[in-house]
N, C-alpha and C. Protein backbone atom coordinates (compact mmCIF):
# COMPACT_ATOMS: atom_id res chain seq x y z
N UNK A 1 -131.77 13.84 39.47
CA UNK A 1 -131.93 12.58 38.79
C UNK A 1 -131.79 11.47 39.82
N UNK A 2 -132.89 11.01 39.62
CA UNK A 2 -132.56 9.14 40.64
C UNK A 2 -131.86 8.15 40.12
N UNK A 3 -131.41 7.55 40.49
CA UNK A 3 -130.74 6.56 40.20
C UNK A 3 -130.47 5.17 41.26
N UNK A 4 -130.02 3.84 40.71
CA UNK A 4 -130.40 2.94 41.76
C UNK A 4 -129.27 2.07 40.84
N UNK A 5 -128.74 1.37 42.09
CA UNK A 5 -127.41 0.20 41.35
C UNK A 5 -128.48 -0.83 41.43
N UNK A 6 -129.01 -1.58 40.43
CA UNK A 6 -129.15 -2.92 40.75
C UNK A 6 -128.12 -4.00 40.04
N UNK A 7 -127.49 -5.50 40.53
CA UNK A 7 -127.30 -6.22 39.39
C UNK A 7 -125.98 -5.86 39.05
N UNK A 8 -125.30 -4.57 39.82
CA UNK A 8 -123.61 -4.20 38.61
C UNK A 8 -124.00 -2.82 38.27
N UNK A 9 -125.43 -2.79 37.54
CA UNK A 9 -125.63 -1.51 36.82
C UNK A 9 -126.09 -0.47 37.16
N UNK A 10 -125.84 0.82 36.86
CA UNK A 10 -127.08 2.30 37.28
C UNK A 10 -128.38 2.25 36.20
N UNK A 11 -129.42 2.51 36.70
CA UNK A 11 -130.70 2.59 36.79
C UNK A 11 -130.99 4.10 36.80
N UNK A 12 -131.67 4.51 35.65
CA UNK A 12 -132.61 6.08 35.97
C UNK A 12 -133.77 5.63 34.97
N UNK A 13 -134.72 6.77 35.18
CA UNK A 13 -135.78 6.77 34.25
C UNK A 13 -135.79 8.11 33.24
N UNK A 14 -136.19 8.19 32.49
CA UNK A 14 -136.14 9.27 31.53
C UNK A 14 -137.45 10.00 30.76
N UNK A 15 -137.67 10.81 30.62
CA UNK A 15 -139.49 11.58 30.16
C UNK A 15 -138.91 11.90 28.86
N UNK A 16 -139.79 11.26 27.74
CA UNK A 16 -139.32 11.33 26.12
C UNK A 16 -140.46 11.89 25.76
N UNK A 17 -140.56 13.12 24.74
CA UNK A 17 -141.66 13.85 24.53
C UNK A 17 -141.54 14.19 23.17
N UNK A 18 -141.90 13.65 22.21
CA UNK A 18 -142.64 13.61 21.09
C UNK A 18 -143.92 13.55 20.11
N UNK A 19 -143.66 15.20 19.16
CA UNK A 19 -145.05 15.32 18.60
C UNK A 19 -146.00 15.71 19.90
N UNK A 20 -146.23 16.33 20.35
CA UNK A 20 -146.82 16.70 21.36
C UNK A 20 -147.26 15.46 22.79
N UNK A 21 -146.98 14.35 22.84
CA UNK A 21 -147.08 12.85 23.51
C UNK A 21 -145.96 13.02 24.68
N UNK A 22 -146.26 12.30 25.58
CA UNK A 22 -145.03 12.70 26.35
C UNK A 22 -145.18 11.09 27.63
N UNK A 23 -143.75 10.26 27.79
CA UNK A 23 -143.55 9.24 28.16
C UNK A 23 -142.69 9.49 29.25
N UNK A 24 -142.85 8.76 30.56
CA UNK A 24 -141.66 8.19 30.99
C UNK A 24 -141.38 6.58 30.74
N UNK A 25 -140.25 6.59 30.56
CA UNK A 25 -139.28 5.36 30.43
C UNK A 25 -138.70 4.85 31.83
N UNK A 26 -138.95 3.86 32.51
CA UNK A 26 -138.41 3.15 33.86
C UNK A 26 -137.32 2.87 33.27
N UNK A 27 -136.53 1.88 34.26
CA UNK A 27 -135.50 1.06 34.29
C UNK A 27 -134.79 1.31 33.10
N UNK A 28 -133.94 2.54 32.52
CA UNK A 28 -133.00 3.13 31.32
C UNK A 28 -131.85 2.95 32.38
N UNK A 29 -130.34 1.89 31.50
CA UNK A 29 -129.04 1.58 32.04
C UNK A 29 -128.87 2.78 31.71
N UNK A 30 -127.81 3.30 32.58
CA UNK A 30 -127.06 4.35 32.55
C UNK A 30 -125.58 3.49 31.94
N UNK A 31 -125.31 3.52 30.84
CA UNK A 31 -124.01 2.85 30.65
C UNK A 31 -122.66 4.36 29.90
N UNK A 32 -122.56 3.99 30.97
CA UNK A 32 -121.10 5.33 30.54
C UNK A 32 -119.84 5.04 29.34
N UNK A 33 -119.87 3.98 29.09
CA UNK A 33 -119.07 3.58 28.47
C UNK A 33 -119.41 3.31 26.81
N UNK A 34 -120.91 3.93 26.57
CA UNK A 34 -121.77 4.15 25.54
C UNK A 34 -121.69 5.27 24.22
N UNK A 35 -121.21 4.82 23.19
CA UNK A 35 -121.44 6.40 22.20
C UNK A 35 -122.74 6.75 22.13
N UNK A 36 -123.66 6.02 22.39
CA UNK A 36 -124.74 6.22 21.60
C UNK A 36 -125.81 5.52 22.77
N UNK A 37 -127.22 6.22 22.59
CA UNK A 37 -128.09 5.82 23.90
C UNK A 37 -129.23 5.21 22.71
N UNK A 38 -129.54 4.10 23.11
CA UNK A 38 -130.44 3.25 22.31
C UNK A 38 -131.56 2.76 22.99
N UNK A 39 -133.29 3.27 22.67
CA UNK A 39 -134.26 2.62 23.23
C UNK A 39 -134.85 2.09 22.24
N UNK A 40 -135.31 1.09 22.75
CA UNK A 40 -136.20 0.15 22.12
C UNK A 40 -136.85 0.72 21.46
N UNK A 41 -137.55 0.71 20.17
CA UNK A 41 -138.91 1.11 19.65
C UNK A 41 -139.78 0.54 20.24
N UNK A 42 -140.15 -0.63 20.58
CA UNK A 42 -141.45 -1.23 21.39
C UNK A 42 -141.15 -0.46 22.82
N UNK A 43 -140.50 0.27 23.31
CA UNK A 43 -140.74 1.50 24.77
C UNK A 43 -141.57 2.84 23.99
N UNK A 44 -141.53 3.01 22.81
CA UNK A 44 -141.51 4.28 22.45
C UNK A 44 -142.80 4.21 21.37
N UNK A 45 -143.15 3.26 20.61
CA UNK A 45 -144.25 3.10 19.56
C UNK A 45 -145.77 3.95 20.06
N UNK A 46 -145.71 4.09 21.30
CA UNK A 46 -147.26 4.04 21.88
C UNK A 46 -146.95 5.61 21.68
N UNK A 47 -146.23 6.68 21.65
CA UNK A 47 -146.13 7.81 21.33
C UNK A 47 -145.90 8.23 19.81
N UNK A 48 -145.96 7.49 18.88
CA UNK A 48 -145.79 7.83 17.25
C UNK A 48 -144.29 7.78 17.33
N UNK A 49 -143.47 7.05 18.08
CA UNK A 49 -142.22 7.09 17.41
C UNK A 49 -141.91 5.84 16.74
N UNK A 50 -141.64 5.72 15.83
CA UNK A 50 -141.38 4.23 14.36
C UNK A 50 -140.20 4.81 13.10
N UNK A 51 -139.73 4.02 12.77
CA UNK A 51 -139.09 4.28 11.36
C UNK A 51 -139.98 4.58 10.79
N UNK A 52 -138.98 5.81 10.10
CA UNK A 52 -140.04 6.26 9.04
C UNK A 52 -139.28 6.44 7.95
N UNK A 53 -139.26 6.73 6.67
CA UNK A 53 -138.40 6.45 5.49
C UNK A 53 -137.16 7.56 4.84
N UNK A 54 -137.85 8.52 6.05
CA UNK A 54 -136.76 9.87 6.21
C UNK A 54 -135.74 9.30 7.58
N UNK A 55 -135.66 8.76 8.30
CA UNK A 55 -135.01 8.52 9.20
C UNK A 55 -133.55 7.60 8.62
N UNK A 56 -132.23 7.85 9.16
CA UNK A 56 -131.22 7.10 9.19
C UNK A 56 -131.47 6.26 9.43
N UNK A 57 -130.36 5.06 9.20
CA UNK A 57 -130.68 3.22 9.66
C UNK A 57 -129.21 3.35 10.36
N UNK A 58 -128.75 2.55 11.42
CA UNK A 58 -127.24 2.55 11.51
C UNK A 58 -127.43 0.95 12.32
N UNK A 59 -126.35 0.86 12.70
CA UNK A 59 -125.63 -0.30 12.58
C UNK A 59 -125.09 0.02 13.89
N UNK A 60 -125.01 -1.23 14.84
CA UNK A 60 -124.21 -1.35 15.99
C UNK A 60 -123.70 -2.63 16.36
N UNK A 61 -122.82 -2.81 17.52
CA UNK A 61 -122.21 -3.85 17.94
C UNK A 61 -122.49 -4.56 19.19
N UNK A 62 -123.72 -5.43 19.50
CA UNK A 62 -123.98 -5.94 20.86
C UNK A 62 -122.66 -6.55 21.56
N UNK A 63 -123.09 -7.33 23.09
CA UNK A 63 -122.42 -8.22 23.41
C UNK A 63 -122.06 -9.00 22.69
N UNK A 64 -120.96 -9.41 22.86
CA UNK A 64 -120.41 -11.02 21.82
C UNK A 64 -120.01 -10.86 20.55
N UNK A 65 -120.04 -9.09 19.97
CA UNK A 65 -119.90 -9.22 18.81
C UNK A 65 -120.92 -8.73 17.72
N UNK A 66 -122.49 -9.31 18.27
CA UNK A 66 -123.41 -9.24 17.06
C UNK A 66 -123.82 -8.33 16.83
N UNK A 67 -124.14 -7.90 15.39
CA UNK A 67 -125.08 -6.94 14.99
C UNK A 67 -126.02 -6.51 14.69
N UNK A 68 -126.74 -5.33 15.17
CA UNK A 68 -128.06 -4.49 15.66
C UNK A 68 -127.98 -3.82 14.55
N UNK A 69 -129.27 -3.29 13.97
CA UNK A 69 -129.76 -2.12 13.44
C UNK A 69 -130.74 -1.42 13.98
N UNK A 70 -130.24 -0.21 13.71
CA UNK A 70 -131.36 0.81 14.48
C UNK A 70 -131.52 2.32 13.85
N UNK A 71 -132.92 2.65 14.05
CA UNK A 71 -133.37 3.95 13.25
C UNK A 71 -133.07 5.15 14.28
N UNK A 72 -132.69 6.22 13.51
CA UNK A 72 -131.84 7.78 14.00
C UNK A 72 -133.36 8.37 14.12
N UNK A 73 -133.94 9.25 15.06
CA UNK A 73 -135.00 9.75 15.20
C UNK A 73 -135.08 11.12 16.04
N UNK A 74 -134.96 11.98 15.82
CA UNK A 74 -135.11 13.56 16.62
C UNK A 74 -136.79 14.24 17.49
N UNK A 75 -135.94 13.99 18.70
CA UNK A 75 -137.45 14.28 19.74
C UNK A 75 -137.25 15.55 20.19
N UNK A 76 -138.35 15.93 21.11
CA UNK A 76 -138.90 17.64 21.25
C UNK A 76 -137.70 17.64 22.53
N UNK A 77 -137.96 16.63 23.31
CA UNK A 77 -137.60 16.53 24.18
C UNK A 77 -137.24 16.03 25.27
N UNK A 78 -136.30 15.30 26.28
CA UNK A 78 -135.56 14.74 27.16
C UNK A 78 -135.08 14.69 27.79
N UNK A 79 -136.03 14.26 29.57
CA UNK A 79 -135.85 14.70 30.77
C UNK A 79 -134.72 13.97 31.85
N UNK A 80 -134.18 14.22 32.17
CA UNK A 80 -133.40 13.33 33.35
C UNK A 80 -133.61 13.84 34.73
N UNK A 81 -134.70 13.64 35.45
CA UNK A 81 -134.80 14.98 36.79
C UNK A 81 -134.91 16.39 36.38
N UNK A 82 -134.12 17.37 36.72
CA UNK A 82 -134.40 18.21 36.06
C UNK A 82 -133.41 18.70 34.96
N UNK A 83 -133.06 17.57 34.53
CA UNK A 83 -132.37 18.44 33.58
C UNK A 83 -132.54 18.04 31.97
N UNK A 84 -132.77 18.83 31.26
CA UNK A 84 -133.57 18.89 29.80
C UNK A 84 -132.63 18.66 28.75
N UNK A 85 -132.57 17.81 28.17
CA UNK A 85 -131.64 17.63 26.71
C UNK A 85 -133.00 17.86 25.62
């Protein structure tokens, strides 16, 4: 896996493969201090990934406090270099 400090933060990219489609993602924070790994839907739309009405909704906590919603979604598959989640 590559990785790059810019700015404070770690930097990798990640290969998201859904429904047979298959993406890499640049510039993904590596934030360790994270329960939960959150991409954008506008990174991911161009492969059929969207809410869909079977999907969870949840709720999170940005900087400062505010609150995010975001849809739960299960992919084929998820690369970091070589290693496969």
């Amino acid at each position: 896996m590559n990785m790059k400090f810019q700015d404070g933060l770690l930097f990798t990219s990640i290969q998201i493969s859904f429904r047979g489609s298959t993406k890499v993602i640049e510039n993904i924070v590596i934030d360790t201090g994270a329960a939960e790994t959150i991409i954008s839907p506008d990174a991911v739309e161009d492969i059929g990934i969207f809410a869909e009405l079977e999907d969870s909704v949840n709720s999170f906590y940005g900087v400062g406090g505010s609150p995010h919603n975001f849809f739960s979604k299960n992919v084929g598959k998820v690369n970091l270099g070589e290693v496969s989640l």
